[in-house]
N, C-alpha and C. Protein backbone atom coordinates (compact mmCIF):
# COMPACT_ATOMS: atom_id res chain seq x y z
N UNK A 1 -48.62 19.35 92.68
CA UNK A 1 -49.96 19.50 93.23
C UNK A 1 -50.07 20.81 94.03
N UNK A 2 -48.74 21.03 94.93
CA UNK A 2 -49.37 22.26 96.15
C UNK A 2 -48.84 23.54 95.29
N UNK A 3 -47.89 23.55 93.50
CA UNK A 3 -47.83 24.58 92.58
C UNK A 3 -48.98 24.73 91.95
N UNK A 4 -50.19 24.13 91.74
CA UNK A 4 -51.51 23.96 90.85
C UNK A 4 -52.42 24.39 91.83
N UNK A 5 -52.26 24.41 93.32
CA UNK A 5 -53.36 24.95 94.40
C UNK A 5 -52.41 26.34 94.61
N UNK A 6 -51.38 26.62 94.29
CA UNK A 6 -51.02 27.72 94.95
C UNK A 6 -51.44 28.65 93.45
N UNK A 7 -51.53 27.88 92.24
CA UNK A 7 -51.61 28.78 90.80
C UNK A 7 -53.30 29.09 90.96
N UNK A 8 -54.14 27.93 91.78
CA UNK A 8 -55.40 28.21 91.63
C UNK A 8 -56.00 29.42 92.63
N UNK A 9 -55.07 29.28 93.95
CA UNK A 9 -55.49 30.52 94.71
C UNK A 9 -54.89 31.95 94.26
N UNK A 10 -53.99 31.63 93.29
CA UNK A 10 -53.09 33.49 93.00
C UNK A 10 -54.58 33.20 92.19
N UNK A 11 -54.92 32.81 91.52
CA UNK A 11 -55.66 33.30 90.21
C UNK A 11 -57.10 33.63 90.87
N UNK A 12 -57.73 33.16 91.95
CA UNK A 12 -58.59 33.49 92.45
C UNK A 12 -58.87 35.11 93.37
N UNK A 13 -57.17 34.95 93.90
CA UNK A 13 -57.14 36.00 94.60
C UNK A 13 -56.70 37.43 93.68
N UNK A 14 -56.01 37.15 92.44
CA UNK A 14 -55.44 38.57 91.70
C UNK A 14 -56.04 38.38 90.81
N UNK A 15 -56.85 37.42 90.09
CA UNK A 15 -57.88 37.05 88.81
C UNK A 15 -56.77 37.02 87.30
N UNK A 16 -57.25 36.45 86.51
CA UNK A 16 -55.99 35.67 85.49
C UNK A 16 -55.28 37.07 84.73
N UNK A 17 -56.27 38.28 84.51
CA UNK A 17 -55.91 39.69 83.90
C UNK A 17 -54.48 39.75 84.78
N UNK A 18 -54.55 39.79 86.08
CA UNK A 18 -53.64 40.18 86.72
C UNK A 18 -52.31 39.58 86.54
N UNK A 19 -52.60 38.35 86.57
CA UNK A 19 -51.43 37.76 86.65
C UNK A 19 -50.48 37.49 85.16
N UNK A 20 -51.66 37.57 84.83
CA UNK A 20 -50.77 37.70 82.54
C UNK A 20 -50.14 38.84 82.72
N UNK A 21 -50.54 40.29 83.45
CA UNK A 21 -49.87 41.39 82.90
C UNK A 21 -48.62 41.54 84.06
N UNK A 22 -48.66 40.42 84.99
CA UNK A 22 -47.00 40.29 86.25
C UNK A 22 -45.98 39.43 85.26
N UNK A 23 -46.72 38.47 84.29
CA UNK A 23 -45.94 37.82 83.29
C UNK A 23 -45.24 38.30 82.13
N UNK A 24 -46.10 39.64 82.05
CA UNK A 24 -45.69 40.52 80.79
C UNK A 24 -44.60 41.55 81.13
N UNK A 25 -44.90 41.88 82.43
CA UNK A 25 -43.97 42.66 83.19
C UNK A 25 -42.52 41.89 83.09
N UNK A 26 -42.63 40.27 84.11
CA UNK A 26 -41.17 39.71 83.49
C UNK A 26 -40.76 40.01 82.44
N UNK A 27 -41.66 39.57 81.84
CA UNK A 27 -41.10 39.28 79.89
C UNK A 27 -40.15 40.56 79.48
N UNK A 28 -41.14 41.78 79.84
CA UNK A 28 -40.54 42.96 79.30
C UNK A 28 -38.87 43.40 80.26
N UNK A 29 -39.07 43.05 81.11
CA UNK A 29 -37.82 43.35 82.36
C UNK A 29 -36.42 42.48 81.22
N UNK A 30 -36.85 41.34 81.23
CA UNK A 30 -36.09 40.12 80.09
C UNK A 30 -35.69 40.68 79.06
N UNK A 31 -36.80 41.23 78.50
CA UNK A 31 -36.11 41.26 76.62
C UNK A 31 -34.97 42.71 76.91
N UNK A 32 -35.62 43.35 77.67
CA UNK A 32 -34.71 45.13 77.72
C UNK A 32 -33.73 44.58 78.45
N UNK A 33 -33.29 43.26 79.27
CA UNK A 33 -31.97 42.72 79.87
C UNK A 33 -31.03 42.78 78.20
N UNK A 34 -31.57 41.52 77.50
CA UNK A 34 -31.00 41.35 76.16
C UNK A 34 -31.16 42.44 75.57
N UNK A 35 -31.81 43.42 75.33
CA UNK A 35 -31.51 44.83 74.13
C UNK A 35 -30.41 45.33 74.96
N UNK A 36 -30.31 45.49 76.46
CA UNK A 36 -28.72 46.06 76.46
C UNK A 36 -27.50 45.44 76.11
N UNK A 37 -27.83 44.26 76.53
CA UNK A 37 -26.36 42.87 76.32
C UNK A 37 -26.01 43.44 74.22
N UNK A 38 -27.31 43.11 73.90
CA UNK A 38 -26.80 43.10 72.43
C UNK A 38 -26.50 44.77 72.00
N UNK A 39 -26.73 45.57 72.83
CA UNK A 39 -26.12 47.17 72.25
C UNK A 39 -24.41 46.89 73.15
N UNK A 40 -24.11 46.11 74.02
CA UNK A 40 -22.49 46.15 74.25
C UNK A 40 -22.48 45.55 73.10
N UNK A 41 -22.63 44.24 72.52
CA UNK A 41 -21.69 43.58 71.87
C UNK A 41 -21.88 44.78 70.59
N UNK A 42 -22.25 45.32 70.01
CA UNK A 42 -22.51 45.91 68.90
C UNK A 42 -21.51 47.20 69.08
N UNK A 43 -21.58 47.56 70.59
CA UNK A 43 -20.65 48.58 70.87
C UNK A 43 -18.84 47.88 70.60
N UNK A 44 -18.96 46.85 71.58
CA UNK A 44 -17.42 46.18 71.09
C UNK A 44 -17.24 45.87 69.65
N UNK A 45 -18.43 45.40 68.82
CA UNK A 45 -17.83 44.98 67.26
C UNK A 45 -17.37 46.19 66.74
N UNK A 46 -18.42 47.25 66.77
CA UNK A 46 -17.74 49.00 66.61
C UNK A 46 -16.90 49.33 66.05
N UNK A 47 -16.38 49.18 67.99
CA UNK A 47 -15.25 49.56 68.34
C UNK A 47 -13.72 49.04 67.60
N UNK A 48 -13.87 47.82 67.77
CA UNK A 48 -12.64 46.84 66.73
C UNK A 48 -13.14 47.18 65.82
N UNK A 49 -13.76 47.32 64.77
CA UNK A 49 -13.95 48.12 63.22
C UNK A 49 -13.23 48.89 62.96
N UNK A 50 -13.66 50.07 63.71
CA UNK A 50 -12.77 51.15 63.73
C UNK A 50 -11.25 50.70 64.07
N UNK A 51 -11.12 49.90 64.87
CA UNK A 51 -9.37 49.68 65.52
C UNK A 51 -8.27 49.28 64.24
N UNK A 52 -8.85 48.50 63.38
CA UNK A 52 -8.58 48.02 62.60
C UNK A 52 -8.78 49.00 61.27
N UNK A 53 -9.82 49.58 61.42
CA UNK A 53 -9.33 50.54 59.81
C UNK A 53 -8.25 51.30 60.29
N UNK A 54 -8.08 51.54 61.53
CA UNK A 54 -7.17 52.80 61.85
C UNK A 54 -5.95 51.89 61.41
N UNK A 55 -5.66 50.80 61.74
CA UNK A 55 -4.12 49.98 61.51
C UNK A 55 -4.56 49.90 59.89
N UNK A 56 -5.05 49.59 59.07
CA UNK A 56 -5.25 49.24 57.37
C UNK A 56 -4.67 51.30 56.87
N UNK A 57 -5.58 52.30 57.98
CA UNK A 57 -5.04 53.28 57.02
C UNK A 57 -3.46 53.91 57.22
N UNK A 58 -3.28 53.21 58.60
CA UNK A 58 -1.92 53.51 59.25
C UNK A 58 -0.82 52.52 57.61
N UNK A 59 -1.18 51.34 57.53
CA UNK A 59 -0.46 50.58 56.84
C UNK A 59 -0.20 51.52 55.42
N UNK A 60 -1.50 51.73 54.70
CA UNK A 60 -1.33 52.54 53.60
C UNK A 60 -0.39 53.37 53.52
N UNK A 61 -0.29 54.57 54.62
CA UNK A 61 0.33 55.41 55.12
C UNK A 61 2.18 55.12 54.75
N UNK A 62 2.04 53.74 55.47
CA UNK A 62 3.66 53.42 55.50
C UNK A 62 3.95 52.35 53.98
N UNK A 63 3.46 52.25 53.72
CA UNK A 63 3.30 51.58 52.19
C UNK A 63 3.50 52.85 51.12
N UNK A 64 3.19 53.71 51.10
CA UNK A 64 3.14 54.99 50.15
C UNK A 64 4.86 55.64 50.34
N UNK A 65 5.03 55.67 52.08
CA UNK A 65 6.54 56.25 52.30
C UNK A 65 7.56 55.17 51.93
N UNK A 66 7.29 53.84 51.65
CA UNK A 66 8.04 52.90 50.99
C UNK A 66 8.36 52.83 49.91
N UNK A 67 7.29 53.03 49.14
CA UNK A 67 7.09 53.16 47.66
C UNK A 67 7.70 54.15 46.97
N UNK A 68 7.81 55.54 47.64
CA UNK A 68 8.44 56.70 47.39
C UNK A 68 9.95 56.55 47.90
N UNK A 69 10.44 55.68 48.99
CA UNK A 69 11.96 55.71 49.52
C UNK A 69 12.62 54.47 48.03
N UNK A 70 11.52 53.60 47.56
CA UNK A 70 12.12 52.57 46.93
C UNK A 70 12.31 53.31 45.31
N UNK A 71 11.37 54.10 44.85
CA UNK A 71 11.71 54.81 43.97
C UNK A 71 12.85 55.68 44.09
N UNK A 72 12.97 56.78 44.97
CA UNK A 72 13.83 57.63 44.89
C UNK A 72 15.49 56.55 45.03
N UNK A 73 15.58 55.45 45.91
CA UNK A 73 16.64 54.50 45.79
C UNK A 73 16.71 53.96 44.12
N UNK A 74 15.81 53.61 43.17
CA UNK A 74 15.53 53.68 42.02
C UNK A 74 16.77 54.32 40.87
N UNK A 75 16.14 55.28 41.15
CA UNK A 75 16.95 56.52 40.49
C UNK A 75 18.50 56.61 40.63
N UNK A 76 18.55 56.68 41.92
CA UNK A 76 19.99 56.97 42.85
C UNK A 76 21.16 55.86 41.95
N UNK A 77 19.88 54.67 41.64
CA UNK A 77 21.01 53.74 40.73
C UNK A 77 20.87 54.15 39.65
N UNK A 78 20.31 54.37 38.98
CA UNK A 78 20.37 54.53 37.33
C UNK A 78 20.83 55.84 37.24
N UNK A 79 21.49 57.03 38.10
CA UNK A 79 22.21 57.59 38.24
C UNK A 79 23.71 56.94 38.29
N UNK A 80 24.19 56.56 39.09
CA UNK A 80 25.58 55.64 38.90
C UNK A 80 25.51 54.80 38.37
N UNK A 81 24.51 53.86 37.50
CA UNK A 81 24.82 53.16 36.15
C UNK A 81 25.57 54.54 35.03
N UNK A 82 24.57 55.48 35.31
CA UNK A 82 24.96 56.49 33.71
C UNK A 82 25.88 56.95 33.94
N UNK A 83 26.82 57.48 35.19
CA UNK A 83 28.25 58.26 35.67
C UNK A 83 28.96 56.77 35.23
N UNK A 84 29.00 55.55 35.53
CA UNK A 84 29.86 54.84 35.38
C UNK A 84 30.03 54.71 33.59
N UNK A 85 28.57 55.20 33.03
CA UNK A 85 28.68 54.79 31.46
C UNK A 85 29.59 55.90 31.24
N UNK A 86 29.12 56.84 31.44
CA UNK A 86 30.29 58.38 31.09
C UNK A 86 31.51 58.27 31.24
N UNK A 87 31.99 57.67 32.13
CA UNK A 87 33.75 57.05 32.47
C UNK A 87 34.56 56.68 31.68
N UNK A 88 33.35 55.71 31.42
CA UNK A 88 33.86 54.52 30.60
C UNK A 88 34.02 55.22 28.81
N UNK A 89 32.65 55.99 28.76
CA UNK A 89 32.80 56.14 27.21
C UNK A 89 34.10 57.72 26.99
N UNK A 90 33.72 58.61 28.21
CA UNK A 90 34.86 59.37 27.90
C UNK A 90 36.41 59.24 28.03
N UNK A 91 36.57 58.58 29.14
CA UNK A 91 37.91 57.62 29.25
C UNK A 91 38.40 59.02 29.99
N UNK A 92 39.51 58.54 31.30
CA UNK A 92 39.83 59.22 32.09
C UNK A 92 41.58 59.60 31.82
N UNK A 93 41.76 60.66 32.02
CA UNK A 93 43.60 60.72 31.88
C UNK A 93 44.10 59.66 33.08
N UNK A 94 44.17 59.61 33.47
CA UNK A 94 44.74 58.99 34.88
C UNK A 94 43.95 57.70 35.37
N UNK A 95 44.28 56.58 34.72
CA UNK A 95 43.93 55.27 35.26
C UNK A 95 43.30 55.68 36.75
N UNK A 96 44.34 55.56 37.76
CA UNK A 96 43.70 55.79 39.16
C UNK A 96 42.86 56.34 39.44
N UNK A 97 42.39 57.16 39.31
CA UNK A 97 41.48 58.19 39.18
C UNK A 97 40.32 57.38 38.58
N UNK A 98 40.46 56.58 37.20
CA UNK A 98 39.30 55.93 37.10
C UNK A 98 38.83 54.40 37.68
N UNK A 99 40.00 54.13 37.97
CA UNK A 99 39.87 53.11 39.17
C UNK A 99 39.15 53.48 40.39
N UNK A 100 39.96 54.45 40.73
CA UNK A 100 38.98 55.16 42.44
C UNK A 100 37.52 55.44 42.12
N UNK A 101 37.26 55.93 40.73
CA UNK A 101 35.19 56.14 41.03
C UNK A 101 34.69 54.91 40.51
N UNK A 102 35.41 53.56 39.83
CA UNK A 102 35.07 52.97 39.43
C UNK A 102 34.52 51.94 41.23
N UNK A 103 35.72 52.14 42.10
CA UNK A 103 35.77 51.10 43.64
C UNK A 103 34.75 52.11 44.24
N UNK A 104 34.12 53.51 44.13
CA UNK A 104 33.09 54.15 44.73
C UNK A 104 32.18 53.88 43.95
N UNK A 105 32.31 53.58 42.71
CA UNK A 105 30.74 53.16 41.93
C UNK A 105 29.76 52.10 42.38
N UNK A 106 31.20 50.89 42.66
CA UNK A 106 30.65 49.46 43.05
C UNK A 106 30.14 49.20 44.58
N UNK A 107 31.15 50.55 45.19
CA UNK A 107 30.70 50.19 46.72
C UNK A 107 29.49 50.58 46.89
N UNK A 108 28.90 51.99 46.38
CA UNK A 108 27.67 52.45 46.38
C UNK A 108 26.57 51.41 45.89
N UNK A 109 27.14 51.25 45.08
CA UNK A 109 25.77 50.34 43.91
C UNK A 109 25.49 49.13 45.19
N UNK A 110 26.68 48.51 46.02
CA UNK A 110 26.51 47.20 46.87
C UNK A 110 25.43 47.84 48.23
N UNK A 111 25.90 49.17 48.05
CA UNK A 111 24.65 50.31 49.05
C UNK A 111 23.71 49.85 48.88
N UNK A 112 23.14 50.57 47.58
CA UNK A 112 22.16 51.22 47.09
C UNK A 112 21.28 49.67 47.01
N UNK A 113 21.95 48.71 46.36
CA UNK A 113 20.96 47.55 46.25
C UNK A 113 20.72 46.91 47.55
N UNK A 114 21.22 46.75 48.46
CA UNK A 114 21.05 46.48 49.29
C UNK A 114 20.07 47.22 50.78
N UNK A 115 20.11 48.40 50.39
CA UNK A 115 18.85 48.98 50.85
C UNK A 115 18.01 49.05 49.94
N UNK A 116 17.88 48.92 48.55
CA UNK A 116 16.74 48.63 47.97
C UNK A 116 15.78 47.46 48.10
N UNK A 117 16.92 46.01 48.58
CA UNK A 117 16.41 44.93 48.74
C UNK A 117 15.40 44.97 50.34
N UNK A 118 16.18 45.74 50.96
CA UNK A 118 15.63 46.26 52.29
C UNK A 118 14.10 46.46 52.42
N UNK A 119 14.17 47.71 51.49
CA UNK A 119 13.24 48.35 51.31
C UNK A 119 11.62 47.36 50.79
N UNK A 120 12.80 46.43 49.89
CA UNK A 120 11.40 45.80 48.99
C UNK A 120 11.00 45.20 49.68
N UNK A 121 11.89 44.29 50.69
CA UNK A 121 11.36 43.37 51.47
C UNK A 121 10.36 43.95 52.88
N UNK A 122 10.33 44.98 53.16
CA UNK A 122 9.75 45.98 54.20
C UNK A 122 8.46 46.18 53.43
N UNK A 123 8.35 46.50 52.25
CA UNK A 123 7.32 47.25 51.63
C UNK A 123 6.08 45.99 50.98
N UNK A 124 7.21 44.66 50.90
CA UNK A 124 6.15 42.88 50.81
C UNK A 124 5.77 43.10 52.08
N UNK A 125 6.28 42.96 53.29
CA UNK A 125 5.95 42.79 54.72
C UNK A 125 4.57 44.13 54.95
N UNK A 126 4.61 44.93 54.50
CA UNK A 126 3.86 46.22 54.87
C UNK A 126 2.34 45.69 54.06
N UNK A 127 2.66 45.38 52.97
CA UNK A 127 1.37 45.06 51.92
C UNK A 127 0.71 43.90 52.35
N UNK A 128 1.47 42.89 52.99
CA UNK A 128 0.60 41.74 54.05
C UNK A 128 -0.24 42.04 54.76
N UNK A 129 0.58 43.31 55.75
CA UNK A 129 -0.14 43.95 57.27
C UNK A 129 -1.43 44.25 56.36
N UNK A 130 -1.38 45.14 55.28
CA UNK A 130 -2.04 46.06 55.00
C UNK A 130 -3.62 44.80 54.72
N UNK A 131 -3.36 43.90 53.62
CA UNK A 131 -4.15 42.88 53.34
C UNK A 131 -5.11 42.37 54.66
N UNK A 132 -3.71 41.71 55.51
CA UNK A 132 -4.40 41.62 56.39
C UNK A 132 -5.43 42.15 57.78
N UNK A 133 -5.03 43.75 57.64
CA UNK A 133 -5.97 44.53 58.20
C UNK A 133 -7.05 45.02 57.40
N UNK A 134 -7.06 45.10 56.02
CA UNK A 134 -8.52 45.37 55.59
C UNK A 134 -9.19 44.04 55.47
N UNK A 135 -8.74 42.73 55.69
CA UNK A 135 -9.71 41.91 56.06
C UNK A 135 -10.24 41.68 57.48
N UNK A 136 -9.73 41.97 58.18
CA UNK A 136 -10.31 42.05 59.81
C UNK A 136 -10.78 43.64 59.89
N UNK A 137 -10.45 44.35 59.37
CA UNK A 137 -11.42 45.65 59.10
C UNK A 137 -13.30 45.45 58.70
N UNK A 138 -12.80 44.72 57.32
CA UNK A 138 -14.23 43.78 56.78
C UNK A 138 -14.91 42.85 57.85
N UNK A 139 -14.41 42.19 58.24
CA UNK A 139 -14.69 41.14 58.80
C UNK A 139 -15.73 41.76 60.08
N UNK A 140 -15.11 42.78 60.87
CA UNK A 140 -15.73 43.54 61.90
C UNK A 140 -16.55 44.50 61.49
N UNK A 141 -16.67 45.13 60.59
CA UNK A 141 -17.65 45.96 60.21
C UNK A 141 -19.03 45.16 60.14
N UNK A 142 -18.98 43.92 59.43
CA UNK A 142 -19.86 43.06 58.93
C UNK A 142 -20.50 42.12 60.64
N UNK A 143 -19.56 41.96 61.26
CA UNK A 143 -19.95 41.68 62.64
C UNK A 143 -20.76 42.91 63.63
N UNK A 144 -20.38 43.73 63.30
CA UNK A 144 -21.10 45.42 64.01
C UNK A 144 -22.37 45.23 63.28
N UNK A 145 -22.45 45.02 61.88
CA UNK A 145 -23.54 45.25 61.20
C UNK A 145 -24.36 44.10 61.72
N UNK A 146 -24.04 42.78 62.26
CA UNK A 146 -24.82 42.31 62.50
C UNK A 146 -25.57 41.98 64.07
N UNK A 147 -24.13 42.79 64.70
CA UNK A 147 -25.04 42.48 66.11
C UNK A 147 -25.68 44.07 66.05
N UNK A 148 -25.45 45.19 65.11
CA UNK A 148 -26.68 45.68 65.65
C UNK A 148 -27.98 45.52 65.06
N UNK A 149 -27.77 44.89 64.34
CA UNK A 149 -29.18 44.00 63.48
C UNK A 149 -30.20 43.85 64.89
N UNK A 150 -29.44 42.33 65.45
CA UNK A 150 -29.63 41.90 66.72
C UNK A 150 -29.86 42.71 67.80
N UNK A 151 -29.51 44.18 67.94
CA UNK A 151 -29.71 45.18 68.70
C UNK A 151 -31.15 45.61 68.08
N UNK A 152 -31.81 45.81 67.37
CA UNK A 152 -32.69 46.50 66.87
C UNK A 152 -33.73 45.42 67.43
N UNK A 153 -33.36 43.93 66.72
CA UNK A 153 -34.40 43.34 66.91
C UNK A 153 -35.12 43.06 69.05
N UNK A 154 -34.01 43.11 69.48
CA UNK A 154 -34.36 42.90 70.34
C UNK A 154 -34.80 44.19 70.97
N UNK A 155 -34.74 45.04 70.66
CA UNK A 155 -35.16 46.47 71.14
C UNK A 155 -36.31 46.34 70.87
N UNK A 156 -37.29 46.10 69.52
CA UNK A 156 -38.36 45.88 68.91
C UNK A 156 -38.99 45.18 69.77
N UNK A 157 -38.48 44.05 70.24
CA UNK A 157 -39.34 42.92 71.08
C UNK A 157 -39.38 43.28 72.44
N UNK A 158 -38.73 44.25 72.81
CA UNK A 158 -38.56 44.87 74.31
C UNK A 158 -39.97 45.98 73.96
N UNK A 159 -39.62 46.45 73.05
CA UNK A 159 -40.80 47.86 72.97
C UNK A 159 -42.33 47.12 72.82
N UNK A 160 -42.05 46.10 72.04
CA UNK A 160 -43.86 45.32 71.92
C UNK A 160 -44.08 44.66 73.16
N UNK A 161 -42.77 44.40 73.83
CA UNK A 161 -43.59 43.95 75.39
C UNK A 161 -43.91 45.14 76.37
N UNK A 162 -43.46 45.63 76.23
CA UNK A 162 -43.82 46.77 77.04
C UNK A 162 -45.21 47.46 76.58
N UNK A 163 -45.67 47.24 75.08
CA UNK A 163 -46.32 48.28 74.66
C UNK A 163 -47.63 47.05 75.14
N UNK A 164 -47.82 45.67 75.11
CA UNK A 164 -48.72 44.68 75.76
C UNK A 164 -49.00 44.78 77.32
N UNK A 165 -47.56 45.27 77.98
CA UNK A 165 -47.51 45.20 79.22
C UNK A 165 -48.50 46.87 79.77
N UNK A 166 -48.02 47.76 78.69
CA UNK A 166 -49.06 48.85 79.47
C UNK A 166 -50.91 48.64 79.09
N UNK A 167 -50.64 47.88 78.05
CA UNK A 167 -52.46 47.37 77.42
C UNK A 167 -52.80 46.61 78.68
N UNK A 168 -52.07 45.60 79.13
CA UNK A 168 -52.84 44.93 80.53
C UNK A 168 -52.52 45.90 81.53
N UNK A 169 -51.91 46.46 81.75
CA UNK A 169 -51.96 47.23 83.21
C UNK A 169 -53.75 48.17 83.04
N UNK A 170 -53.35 48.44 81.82
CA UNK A 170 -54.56 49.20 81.80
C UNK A 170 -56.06 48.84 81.65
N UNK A 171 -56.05 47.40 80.94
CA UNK A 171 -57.13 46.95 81.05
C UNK A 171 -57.62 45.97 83.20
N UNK A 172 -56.71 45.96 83.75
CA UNK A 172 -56.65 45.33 84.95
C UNK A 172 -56.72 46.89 86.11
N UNK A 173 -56.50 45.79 87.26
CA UNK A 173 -55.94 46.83 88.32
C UNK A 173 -54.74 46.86 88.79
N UNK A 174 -53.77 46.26 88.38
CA UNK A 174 -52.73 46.16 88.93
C UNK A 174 -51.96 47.29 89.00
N UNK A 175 -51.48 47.94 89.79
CA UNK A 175 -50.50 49.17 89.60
C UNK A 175 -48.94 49.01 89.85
N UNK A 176 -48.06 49.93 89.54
CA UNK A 176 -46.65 49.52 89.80
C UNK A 176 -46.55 49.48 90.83
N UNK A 177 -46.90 49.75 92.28
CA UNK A 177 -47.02 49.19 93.69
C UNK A 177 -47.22 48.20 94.15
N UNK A 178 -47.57 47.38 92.91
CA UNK A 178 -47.99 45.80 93.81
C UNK A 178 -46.97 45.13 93.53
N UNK A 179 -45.84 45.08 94.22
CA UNK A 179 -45.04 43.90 93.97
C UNK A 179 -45.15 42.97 94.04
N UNK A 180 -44.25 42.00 93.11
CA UNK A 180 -44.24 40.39 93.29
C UNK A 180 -44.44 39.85 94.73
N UNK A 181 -43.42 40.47 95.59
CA UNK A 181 -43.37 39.93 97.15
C UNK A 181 -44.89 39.90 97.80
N UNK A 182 -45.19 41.49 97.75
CA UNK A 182 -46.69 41.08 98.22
C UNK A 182 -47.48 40.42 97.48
N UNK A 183 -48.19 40.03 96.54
CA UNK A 183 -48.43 38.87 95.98
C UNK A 183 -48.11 37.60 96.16
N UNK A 184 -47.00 37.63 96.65
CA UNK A 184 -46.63 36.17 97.17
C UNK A 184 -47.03 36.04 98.35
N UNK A 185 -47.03 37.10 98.86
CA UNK A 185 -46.98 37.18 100.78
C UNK A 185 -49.06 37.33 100.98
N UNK A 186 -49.48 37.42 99.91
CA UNK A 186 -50.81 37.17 99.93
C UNK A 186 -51.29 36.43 99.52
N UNK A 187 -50.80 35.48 98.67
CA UNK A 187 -51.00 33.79 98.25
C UNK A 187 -50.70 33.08 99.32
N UNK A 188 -49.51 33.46 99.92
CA UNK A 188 -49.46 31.98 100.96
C UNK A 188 -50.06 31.98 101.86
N UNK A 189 -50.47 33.49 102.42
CA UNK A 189 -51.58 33.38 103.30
C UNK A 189 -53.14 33.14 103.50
N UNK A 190 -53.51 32.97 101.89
CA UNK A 190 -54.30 32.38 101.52
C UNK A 190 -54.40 31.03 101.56
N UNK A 191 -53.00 30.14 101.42
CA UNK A 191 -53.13 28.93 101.44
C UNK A 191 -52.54 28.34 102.75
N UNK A 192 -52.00 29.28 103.66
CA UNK A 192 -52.16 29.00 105.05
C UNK A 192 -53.47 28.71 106.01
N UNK A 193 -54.44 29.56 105.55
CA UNK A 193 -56.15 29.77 105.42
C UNK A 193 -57.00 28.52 105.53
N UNK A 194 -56.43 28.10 104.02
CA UNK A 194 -56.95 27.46 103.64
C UNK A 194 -56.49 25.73 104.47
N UNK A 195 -55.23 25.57 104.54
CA UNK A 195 -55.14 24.28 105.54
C UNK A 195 -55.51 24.00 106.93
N UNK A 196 -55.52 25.63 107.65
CA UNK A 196 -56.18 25.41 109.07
C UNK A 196 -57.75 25.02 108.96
N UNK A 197 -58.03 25.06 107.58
CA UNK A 197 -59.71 24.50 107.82
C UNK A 197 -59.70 23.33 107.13
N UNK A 198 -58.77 22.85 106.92
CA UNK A 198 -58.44 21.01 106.48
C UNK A 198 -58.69 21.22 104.98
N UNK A 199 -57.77 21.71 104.81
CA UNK A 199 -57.89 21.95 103.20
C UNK A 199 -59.31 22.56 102.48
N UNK A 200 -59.61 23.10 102.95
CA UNK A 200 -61.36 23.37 102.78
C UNK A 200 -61.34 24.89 102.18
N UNK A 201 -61.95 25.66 100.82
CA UNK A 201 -61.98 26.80 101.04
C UNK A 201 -62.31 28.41 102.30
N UNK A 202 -61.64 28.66 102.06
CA UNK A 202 -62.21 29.82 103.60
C UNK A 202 -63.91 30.05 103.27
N UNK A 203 -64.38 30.34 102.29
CA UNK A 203 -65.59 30.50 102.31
C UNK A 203 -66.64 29.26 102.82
N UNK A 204 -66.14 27.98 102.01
CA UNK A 204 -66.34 26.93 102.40
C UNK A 204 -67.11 26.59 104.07
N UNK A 205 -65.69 26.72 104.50
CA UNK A 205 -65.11 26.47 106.20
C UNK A 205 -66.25 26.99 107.18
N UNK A 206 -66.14 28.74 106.98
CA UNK A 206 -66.98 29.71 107.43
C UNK A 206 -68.71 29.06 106.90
């Protein structure tokens, strides 16, 4: 009841123009709160976009120097497969002698495969990372794309309140000097007024 006498004296005392365009004023203060909130989050989705292609192109990077260490290990064997074939098909004067590159053939080869296995297993592990950073690469791009969707829109709805809020300023009198406070501080003294004459309008009273 004393919110419906205090809504009936603002409206008497600032007239209804006035008070739609103090409402429009909130509104607009509101939506440009949310167009900044939604330009951070759009700034943080971004940001991780980018964080993440940088780790997907970093991965590539080390996937390519794998690929090239596992090849060139490749070779290195089918090199001492063919020296061991040559041994064998030319035949050595001196047993020992072909004994000794035969115990360096095998030790190498127990090398060579064994950092190959290294390698492969580094280069499965690398192609995971890699998988799994161009899907959280995706994943965040598509999140950027959509909170700045959400950035636009609410920018839009900030700019049409504002662009309503200068149509009533201008069709009224209200200027950016009249604050809320005084408005308030001139309603209640209106309805202070109004009870020292027993609830009676001041015009009334008088």
């Amino acid at each position: 009841m004393i919110r419906a006498a205090l809504t009936s004296l603002a409206t008497r005392l600032l007239g209804v123009d006035t008070l739609d365009a103090l409402e429009l004023a909130r509104r607009y203060h509101a939506l440009d709160h949310l167009a900044r909130e939604a330009e951070d989050r759009a700034e943080v989705a971004e940001t991780a976009a980018e964080e993440y292609r940088a780790l997907y192109l970093e991965a590539e990077v080390t996937i390519r120097g794998l690929e090239r260490d596992l090849a060139v290990e490749q070779r290195r064997n089918m090199n001492l497969k063919g020296y061991a074939r040559d041994v064998a098909k030319n035949g050595v004067a001196e047993v020992s002698a072909a004994l000794h590159d035969l115990r360096i053939y095998q030790h190498n080869a127990r090398v060579r495969s064994t950092r190959k296995g290294l390698l492969a297993r580094r280069l499965e592990e690398a192609l995971r990372a890699l998988d799994i950073a161009r899907g959280e690469a995706e994943r965040h791009k598509w999140a950027a794309i959509g909170e700045n969707r959400k950035k636009r829109e609410a920018e839009r709805e900030r700019d049409d309140a504002r662009a309503e809020l200068e149509r009533a300023r201008a069709e009224t009198d209200i200027t950016p000097s009249l604050s809320t406070a005084k408005i308030k501080e001139r309603i209640y003294r209106e309805w202070e007024a109004v009870n020292a004459h027993g609830g009676m309008p001041v015009e009334a009273a008088e």
